[in-house]
N, C-alpha and C. Protein backbone atom coordinates (compact mmCIF):
# COMPACT_ATOMS: atom_id res chain seq x y z
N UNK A 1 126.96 -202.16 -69.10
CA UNK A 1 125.58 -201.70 -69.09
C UNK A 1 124.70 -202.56 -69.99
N UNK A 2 125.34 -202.73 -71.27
CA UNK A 2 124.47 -204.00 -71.98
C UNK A 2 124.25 -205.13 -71.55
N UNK A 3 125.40 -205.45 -71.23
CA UNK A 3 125.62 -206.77 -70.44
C UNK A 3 124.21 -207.31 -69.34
N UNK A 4 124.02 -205.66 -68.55
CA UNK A 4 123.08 -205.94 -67.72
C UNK A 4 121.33 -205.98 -67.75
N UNK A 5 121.32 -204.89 -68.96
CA UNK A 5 120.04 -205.40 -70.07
C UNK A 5 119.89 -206.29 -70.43
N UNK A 6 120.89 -207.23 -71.10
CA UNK A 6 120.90 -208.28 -71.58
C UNK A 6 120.37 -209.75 -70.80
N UNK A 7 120.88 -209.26 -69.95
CA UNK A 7 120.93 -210.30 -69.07
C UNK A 7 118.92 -210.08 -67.82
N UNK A 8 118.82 -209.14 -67.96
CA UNK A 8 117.63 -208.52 -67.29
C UNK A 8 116.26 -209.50 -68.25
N UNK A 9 116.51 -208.61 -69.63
CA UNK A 9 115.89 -209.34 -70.63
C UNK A 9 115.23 -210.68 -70.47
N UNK A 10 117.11 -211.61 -70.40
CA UNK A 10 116.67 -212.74 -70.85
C UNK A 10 116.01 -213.61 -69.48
N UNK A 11 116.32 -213.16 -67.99
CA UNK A 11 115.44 -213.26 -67.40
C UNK A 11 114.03 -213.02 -66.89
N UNK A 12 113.65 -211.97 -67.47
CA UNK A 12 112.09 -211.83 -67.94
C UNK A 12 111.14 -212.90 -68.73
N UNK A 13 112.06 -212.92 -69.89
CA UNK A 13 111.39 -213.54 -71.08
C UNK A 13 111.77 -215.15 -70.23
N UNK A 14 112.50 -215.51 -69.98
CA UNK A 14 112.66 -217.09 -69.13
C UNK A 14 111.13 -216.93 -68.30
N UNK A 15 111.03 -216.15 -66.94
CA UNK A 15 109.89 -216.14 -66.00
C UNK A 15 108.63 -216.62 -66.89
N UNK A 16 108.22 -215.18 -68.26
CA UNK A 16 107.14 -215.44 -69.45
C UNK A 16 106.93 -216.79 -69.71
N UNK A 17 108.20 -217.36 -70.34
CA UNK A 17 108.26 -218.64 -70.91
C UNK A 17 107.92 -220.32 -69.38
N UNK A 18 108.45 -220.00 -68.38
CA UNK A 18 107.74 -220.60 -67.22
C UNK A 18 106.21 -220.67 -67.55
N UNK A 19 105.54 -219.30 -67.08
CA UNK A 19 104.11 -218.88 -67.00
C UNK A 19 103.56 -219.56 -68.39
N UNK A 20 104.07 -219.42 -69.76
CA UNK A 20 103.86 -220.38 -70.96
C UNK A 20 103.48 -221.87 -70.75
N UNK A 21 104.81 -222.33 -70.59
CA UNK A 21 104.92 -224.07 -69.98
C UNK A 21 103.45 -224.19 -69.22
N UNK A 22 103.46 -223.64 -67.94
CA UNK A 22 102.37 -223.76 -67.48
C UNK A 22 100.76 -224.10 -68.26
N UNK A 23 101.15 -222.86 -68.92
CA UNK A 23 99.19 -223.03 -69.96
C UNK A 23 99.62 -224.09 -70.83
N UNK A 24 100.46 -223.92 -71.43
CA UNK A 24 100.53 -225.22 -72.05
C UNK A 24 99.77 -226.62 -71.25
N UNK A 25 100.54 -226.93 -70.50
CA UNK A 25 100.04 -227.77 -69.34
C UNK A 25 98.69 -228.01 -69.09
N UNK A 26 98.05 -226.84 -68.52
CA UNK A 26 96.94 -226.74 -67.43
C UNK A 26 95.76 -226.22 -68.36
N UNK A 27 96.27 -225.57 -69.77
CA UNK A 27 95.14 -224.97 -70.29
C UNK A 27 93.90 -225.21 -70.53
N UNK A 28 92.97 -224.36 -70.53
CA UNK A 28 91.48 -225.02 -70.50
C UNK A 28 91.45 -225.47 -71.64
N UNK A 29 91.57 -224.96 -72.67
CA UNK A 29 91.04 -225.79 -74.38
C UNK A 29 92.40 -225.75 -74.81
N UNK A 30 92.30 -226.84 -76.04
CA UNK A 30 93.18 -226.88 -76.82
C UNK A 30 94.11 -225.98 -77.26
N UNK A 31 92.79 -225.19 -77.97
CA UNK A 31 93.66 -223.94 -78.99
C UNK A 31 94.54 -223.16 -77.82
N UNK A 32 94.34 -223.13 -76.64
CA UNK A 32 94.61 -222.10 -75.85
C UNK A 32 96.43 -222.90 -75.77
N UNK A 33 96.39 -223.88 -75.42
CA UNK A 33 97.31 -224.68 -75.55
C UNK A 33 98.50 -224.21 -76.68
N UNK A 34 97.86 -224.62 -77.76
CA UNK A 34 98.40 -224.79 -79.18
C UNK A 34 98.92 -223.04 -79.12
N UNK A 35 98.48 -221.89 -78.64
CA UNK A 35 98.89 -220.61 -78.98
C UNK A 35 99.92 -220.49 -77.67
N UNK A 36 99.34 -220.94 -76.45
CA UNK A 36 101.34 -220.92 -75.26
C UNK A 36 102.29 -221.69 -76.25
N UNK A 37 101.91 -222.69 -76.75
CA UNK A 37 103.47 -223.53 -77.33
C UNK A 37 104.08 -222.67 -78.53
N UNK A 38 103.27 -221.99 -79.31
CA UNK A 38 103.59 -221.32 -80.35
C UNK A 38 104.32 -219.62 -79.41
N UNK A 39 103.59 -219.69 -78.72
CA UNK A 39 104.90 -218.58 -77.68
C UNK A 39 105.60 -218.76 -77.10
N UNK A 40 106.07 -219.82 -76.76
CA UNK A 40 107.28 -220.93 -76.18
C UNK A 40 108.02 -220.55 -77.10
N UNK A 41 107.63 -221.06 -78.58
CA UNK A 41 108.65 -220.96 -79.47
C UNK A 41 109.39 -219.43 -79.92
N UNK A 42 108.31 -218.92 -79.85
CA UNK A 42 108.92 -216.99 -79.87
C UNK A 42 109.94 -216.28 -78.29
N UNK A 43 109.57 -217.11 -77.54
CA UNK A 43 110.24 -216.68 -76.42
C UNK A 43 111.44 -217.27 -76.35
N UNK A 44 111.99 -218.63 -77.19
CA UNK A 44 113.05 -219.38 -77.58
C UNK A 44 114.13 -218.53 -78.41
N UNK A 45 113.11 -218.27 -79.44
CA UNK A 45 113.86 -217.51 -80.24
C UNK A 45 114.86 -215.71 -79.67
N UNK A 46 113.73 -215.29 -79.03
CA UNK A 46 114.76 -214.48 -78.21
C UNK A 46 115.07 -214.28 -77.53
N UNK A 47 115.23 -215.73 -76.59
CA UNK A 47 116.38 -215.72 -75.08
C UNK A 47 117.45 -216.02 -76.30
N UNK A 48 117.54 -216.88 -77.75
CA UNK A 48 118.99 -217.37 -78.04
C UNK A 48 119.25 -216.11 -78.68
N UNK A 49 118.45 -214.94 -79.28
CA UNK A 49 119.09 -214.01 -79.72
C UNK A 49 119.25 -212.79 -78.71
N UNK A 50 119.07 -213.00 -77.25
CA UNK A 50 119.69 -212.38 -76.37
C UNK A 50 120.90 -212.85 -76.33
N UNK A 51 121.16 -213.95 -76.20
CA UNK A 51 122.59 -214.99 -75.94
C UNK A 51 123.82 -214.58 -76.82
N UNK A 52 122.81 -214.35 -78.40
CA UNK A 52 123.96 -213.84 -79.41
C UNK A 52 124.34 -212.55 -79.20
N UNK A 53 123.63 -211.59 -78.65
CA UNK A 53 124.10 -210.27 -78.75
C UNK A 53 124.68 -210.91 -77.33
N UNK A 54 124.57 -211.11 -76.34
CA UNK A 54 125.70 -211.45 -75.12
C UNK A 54 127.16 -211.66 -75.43
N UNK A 55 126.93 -212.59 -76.24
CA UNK A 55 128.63 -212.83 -76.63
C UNK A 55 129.07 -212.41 -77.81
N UNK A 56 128.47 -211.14 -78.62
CA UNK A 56 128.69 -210.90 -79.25
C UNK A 56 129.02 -211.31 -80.62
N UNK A 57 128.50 -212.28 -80.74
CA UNK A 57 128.70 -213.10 -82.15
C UNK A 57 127.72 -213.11 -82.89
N UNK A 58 127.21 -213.67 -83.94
CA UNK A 58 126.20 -214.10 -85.01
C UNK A 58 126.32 -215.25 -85.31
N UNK A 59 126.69 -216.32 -84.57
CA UNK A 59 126.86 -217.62 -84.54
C UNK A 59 125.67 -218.33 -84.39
N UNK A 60 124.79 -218.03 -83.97
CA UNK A 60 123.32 -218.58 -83.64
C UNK A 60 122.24 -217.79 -84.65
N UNK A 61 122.48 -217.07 -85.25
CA UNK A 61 121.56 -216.74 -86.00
C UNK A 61 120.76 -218.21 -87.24
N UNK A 62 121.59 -219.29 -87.32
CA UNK A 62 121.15 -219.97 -87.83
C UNK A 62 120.45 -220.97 -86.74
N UNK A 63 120.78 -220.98 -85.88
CA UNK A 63 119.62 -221.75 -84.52
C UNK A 63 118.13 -220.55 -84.46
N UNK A 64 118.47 -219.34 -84.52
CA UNK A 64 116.89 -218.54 -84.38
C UNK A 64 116.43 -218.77 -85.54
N UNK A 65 116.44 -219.32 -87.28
CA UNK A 65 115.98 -219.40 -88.07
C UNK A 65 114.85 -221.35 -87.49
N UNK A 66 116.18 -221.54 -87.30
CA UNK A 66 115.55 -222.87 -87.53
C UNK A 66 114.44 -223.21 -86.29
N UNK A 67 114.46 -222.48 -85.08
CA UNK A 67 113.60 -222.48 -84.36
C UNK A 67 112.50 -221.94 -84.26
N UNK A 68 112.74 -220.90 -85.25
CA UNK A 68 111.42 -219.96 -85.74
C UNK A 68 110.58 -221.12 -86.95
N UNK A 69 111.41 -221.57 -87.32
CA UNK A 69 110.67 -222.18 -89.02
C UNK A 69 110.15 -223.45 -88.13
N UNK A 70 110.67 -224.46 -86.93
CA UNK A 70 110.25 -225.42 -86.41
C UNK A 70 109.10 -225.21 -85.72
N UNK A 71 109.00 -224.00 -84.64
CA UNK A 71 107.59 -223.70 -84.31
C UNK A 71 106.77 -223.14 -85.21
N UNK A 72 107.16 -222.46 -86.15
CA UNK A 72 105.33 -222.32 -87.24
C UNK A 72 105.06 -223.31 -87.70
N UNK A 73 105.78 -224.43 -88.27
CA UNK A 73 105.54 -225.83 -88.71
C UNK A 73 104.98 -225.87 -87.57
N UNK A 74 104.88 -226.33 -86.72
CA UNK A 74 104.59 -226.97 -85.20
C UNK A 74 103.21 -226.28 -85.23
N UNK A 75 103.08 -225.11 -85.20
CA UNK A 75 101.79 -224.23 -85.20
C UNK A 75 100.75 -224.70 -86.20
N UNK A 76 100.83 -224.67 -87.44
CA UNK A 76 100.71 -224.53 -88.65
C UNK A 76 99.73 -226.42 -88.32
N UNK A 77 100.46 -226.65 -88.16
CA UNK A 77 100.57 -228.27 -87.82
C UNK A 77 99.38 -228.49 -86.71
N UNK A 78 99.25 -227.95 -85.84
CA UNK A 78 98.66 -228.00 -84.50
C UNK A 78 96.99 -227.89 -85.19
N UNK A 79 96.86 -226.17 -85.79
CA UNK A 79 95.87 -225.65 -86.07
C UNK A 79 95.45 -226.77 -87.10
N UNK A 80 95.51 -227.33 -87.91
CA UNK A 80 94.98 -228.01 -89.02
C UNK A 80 94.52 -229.10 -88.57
N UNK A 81 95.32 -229.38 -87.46
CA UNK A 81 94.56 -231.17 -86.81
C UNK A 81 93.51 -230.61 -86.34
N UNK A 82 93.15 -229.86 -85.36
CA UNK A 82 92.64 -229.40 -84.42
C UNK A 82 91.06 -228.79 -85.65
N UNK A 83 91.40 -227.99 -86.59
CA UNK A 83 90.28 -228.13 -87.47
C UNK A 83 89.47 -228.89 -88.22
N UNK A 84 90.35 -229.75 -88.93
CA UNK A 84 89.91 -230.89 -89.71
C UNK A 84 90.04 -232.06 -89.09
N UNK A 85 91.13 -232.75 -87.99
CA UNK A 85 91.44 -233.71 -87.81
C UNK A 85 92.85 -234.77 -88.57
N UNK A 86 92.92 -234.10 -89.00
CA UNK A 86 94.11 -234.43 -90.31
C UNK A 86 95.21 -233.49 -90.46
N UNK A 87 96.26 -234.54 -90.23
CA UNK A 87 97.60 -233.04 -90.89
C UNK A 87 97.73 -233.10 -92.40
N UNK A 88 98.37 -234.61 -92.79
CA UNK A 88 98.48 -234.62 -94.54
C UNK A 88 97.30 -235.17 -95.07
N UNK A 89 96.34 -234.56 -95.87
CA UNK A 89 95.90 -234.78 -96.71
C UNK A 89 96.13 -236.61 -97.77
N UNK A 90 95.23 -237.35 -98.16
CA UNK A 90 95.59 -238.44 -98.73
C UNK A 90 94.14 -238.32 -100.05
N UNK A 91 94.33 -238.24 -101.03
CA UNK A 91 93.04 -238.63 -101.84
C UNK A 91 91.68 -239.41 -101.53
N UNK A 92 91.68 -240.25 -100.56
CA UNK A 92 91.70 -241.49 -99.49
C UNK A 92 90.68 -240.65 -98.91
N UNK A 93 91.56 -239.51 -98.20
CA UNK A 93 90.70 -239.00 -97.04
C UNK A 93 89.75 -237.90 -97.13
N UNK A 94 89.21 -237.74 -98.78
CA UNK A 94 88.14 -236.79 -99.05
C UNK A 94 87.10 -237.34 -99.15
């Protein structure tokens, strides 16, 4: 019965993550862009922590950290160009 939740789930959140890709893609503005990829990355995170409860392990819990911490960097990252034009800061560039 889990098995089949599980599996229900992670084909939902796959279809979501399609419809994502897409705006990413096709989106009218940027930001609109920059917020599908930042849900790409949340929808990553729990098809692999569908996967872990699938096989029953906690073996991937260190892949959902690091994919969570890679897309807010990524986010984090996105938004700041997109405001200022600049990701790192240089003394230079004030």
């Amino acid at each position: 019965m889990l098995n089949t939740i599980v599996l229900s789930a992670i084909l939902i959140i796959s279809a979501a993550t399609i419809g994502l890709i897409y705006r990413v893609i096709k989106g009218p503005t940027t930001p609109d862009r920059v917020v599908a990829l930042d849900a790409v990355g949340i929808n990553l995170v729990a098809i692999v922590a569908l996967i872990s409860i699938a096989l029953n392990t906690s073996a991937y819990v260190e892949v959902i950290l690091l994919i969570g911490i890679l897309a807010f960097i990524g986010t984090v990252a996105f938004s700041k160009y997109l405001e200022k034009g600049v990701i790192i800061e240089n003394d230079r560039d004030r």
